[in-house]
N, C-alpha and C. Protein backbone atom coordinates (compact mmCIF):
# COMPACT_ATOMS: atom_id res chain seq x y z
N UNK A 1 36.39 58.71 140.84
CA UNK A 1 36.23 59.94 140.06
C UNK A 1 35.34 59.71 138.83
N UNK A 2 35.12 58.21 138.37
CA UNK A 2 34.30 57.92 137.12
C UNK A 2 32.98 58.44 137.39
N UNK A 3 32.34 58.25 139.09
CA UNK A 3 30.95 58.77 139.11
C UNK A 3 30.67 60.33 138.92
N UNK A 4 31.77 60.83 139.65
CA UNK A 4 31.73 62.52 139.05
C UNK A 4 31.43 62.97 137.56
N UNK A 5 32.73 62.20 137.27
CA UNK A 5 32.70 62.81 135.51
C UNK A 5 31.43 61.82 134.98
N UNK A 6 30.62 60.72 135.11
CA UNK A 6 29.45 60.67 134.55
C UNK A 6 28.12 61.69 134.99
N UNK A 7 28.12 62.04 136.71
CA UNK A 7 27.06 63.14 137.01
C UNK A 7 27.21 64.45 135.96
N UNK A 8 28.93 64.55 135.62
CA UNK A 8 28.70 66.02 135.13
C UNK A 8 28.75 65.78 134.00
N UNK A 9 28.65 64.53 132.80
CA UNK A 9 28.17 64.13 131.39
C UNK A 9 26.84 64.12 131.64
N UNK A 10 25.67 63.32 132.54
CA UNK A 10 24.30 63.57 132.14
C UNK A 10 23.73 65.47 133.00
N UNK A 11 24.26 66.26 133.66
CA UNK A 11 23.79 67.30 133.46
C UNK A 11 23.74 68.17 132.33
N UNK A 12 25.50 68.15 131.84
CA UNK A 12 25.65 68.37 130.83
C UNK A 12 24.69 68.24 129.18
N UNK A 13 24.76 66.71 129.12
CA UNK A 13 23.71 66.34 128.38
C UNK A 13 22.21 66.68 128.63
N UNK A 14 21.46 66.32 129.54
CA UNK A 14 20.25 66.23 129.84
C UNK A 14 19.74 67.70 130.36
N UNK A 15 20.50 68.78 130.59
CA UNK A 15 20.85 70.34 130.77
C UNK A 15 20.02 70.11 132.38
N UNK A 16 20.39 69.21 133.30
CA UNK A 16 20.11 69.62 134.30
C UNK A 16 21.03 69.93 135.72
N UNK A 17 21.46 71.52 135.22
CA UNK A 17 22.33 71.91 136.33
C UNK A 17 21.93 72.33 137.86
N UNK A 18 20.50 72.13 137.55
CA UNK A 18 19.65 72.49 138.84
C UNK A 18 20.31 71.62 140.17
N UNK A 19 21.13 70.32 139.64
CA UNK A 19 21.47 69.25 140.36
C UNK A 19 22.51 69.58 140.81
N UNK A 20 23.37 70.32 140.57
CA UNK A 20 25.14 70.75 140.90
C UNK A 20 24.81 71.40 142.52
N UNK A 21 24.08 72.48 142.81
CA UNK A 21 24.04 72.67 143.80
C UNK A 21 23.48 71.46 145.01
N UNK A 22 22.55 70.17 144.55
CA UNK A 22 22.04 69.34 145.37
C UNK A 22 23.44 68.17 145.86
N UNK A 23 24.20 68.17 144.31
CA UNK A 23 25.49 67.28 145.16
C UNK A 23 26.58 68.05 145.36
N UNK A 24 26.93 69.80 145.02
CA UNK A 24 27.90 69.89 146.24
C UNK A 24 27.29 69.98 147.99
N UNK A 25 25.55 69.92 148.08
CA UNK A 25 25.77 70.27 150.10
C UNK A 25 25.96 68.52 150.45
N UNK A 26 25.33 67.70 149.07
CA UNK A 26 25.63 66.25 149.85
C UNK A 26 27.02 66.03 150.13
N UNK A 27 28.05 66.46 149.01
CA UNK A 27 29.09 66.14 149.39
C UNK A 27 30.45 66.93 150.17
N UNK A 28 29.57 68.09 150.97
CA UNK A 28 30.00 68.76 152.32
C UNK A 28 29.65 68.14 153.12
N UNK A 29 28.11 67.69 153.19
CA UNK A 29 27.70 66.61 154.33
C UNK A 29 28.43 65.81 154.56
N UNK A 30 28.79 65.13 153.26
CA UNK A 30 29.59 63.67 153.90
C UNK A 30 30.98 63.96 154.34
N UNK A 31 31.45 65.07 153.92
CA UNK A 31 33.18 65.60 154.95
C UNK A 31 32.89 65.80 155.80
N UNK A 32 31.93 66.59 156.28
CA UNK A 32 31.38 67.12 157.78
C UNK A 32 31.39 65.60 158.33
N UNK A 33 30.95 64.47 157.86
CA UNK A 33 30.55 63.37 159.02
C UNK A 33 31.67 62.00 159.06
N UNK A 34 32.43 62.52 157.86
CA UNK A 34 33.49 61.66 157.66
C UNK A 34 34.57 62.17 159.13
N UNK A 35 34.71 63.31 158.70
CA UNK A 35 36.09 64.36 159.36
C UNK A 35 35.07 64.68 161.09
N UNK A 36 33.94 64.22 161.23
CA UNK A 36 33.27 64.96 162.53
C UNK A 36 33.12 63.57 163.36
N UNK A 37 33.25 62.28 162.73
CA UNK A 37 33.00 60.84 163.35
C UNK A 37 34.31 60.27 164.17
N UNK A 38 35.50 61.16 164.04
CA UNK A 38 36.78 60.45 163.86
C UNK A 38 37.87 61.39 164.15
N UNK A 39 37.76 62.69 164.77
CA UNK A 39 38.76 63.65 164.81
C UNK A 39 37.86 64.55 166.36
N UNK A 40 38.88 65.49 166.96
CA UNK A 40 38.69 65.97 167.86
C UNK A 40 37.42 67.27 167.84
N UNK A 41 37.08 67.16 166.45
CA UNK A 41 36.08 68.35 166.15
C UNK A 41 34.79 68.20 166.23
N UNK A 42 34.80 66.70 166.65
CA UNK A 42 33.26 66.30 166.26
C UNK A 42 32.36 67.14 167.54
N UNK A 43 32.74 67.57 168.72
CA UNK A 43 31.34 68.26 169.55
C UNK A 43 30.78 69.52 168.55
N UNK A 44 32.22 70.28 168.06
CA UNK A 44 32.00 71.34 167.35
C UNK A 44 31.24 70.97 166.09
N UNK A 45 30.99 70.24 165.14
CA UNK A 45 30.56 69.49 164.12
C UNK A 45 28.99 69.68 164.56
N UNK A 46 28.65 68.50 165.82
CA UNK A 46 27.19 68.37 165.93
C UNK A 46 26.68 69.33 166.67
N UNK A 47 27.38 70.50 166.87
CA UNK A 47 26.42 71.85 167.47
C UNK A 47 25.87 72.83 166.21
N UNK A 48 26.26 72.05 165.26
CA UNK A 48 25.94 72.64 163.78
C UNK A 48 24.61 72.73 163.57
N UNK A 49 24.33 70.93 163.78
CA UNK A 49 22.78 70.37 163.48
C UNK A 49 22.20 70.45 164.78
């Protein structure tokens, strides 16, 4: 959780919120491939991409 709360100290600081939307789709991506590599959902998962 330390890397979160430092991404959202330098947007904060550096005023670049343009970035909030670039790491919440990365970090849907990575549930999608965490939860799609390893569970019964994955055909449904890769008819996505």
């Amino acid at each position: 959780m330390d890397i979160l709360k430092d991404l959202w100290l330098f947007m904060k600081e550096r005023k670049k919120f343009w970035l909030l939307p670039v790491i919440i789709v990365l970090l849907i991506l990575a549930v999608l491939i965490v939860f799609g590599g390893a569970s019964a959902i994955a055909p449904f998962i890769y008819t996505l991409f």
